[in-house]
C-alpha atoms as a PDB file:
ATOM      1  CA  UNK A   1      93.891 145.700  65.818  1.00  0.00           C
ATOM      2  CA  UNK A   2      95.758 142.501  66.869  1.00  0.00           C
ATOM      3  CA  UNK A   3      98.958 140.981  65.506  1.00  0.00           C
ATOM      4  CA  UNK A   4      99.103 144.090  62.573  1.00  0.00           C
ATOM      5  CA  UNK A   5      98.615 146.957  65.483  1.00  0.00           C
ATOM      6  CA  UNK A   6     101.288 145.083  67.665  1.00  0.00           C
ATOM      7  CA  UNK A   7     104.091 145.825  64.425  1.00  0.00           C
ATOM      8  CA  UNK A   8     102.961 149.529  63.456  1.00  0.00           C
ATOM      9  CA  UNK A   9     103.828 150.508  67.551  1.00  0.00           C
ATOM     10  CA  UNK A  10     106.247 153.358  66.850  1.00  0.00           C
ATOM     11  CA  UNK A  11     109.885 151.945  68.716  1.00  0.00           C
ATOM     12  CA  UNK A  12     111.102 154.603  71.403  1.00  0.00           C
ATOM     13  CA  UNK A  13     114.366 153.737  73.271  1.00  0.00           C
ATOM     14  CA  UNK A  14     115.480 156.558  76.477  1.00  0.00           C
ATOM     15  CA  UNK A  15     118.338 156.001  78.203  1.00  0.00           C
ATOM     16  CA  UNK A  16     118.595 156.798  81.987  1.00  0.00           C
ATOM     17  CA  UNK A  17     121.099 157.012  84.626  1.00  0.00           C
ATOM     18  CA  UNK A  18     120.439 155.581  88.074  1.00  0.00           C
ATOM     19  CA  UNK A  19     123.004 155.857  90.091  1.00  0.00           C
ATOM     20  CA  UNK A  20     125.532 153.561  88.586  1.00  0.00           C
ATOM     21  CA  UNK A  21     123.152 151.596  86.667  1.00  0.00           C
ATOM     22  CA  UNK A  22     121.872 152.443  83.097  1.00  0.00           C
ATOM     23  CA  UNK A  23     118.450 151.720  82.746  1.00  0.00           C
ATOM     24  CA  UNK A  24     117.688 151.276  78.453  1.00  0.00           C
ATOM     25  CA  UNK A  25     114.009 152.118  78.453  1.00  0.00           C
ATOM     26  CA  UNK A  26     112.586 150.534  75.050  1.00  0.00           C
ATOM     27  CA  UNK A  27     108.799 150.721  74.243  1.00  0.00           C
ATOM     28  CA  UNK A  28     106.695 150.121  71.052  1.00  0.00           C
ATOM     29  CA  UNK A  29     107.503 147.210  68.526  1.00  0.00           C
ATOM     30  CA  UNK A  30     111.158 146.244  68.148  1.00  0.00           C
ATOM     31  CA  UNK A  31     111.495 144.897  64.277  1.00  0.00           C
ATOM     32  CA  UNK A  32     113.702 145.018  61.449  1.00  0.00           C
ATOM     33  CA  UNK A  33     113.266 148.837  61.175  1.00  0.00           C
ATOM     34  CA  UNK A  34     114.920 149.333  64.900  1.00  0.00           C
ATOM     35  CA  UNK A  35     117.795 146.849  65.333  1.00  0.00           C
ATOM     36  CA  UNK A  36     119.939 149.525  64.574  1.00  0.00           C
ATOM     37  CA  UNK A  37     118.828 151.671  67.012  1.00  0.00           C
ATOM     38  CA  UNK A  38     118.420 149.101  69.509  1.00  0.00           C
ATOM     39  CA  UNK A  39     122.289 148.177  68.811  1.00  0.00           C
ATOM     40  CA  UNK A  40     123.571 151.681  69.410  1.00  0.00           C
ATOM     41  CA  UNK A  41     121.589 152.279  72.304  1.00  0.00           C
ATOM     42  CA  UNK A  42     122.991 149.306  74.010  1.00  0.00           C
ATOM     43  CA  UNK A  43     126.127 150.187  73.488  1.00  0.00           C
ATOM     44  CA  UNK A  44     125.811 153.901  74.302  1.00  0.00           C
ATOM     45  CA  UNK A  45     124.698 152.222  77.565  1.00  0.00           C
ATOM     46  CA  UNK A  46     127.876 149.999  78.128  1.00  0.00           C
ATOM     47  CA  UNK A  47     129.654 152.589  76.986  1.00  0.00           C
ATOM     48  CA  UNK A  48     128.828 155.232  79.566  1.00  0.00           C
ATOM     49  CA  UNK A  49     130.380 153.713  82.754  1.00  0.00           C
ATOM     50  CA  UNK A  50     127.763 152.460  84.675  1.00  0.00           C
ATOM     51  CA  UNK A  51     128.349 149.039  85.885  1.00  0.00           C
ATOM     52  CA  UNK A  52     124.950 147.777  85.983  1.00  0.00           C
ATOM     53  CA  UNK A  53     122.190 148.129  82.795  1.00  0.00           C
ATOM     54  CA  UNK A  54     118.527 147.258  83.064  1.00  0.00           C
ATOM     55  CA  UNK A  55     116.816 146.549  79.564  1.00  0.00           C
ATOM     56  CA  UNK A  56     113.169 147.377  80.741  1.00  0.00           C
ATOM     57  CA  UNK A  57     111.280 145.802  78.253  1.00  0.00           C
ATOM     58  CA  UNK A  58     107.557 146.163  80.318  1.00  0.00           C
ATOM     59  CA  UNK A  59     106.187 148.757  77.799  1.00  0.00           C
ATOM     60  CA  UNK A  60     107.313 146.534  74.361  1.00  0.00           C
ATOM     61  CA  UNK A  61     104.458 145.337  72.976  1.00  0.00           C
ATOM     62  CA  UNK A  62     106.866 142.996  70.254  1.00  0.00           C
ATOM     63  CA  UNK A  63     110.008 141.953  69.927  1.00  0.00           C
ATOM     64  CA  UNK A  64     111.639 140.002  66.552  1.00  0.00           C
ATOM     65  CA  UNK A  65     114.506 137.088  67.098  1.00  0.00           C
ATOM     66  CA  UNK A  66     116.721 139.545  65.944  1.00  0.00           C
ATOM     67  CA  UNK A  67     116.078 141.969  68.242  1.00  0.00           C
ATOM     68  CA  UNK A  68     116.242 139.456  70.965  1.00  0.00           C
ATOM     69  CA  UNK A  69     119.788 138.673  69.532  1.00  0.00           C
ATOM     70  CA  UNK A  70     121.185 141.761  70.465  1.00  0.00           C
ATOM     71  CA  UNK A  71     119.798 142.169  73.819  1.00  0.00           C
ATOM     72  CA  UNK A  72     121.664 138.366  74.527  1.00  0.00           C
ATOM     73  CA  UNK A  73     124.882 140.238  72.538  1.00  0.00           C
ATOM     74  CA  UNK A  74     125.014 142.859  74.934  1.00  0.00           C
ATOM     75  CA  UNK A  75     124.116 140.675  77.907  1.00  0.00           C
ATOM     76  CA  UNK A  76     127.629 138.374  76.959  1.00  0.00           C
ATOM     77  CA  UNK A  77     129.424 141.946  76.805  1.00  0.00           C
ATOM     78  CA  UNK A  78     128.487 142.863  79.857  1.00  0.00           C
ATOM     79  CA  UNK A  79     129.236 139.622  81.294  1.00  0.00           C
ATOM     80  CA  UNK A  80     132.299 139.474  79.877  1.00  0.00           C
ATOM     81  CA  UNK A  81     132.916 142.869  81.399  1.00  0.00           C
ATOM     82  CA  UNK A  82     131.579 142.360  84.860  1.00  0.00           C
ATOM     83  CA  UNK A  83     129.087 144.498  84.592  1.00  0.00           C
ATOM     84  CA  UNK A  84     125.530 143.418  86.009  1.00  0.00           C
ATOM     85  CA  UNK A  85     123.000 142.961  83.654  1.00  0.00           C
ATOM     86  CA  UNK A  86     119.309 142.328  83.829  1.00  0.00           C
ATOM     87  CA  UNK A  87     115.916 142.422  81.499  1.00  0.00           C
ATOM     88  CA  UNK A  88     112.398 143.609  82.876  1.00  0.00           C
ATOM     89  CA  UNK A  89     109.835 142.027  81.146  1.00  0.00           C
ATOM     90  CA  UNK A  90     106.191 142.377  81.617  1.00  0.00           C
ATOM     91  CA  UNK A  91     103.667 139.709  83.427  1.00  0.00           C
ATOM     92  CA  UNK A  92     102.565 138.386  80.197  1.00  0.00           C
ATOM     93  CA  UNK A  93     102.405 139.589  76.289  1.00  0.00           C
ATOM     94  CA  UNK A  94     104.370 138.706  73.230  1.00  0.00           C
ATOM     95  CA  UNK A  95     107.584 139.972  74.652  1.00  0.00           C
ATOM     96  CA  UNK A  96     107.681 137.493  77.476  1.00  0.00           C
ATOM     97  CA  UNK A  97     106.021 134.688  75.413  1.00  0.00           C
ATOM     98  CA  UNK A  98     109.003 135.072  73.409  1.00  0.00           C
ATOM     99  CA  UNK A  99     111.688 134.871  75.876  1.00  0.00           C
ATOM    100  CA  UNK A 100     109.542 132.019  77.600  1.00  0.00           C
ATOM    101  CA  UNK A 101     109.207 129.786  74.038  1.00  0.00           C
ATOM    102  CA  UNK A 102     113.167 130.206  73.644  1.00  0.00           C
ATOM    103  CA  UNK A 103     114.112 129.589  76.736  1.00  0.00           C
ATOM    104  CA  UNK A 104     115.988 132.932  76.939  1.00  0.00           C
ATOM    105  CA  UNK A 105     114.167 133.615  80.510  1.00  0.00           C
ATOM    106  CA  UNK A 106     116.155 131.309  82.120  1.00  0.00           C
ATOM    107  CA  UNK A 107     119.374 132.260  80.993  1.00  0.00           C
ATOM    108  CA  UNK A 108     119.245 136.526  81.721  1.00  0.00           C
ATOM    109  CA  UNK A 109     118.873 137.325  84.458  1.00  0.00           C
ATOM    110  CA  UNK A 110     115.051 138.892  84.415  1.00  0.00           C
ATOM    111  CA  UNK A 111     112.955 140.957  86.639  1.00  0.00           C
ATOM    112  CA  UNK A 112     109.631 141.561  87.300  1.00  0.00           C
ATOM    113  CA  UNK A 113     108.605 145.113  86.339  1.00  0.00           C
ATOM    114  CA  UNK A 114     109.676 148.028  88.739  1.00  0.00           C
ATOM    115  CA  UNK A 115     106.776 149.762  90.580  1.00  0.00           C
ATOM    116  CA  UNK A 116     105.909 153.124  89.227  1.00  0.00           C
END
């Protein structure tokens, strides 16, 4: 499986309310094929009212630099906005090797998964 399994992971992205945080739910393989859909989503999430969003990204199994772009895009919105912002990453995987390498871990603000 490996590397090749990682980038076939079909990219599902729910949006939930909780309270007045919106919580962008994104699992599978984030690539070239779901930028788009990972842009929209993010902003159907600013755009709702909440003043708080969660990108959970514990169930992504990869993540592209792109794709990392626009989560930091819509973490400078909601800055900008006043809104809190956070990402939930996983223990360990691709996803948080990648924010780790870049350094993007210690600039947004991250969590540790949620308990189920």
């Amino acid at each position: 499986m490996g590397e090749h399994h990682l980038l076939h992971a079909p990219l599902d992205i729910r949006l939930e309310e909780q309270g007045d945080t919106a919580v962008v739910l994104i699992s599978g393989a984030c690539d070239a094929s779901g930028h788009q859909q990972l842009r929209e989503r993010l902003l159907e999430a600013e755009s709702g009212g909440a003043i708080g969003i969660v990108v959970d990204l514990t169930a992504l199994r990869f993540i592209d630099s792109i794709s990392l772009r626009i989560v930091i895009a819509a973490w400078n919105r909601a800055r900008h906005a006043g809104h809190r912002f956070s990402v939930a990453l996983a223990t360990s995987g691709q996803v948080r090797r990648v924010f780790e390498v870049t350094g993007v871990d210690q600039v947004l603000p991250v969590t540790a998964p949620s308990p189920a």
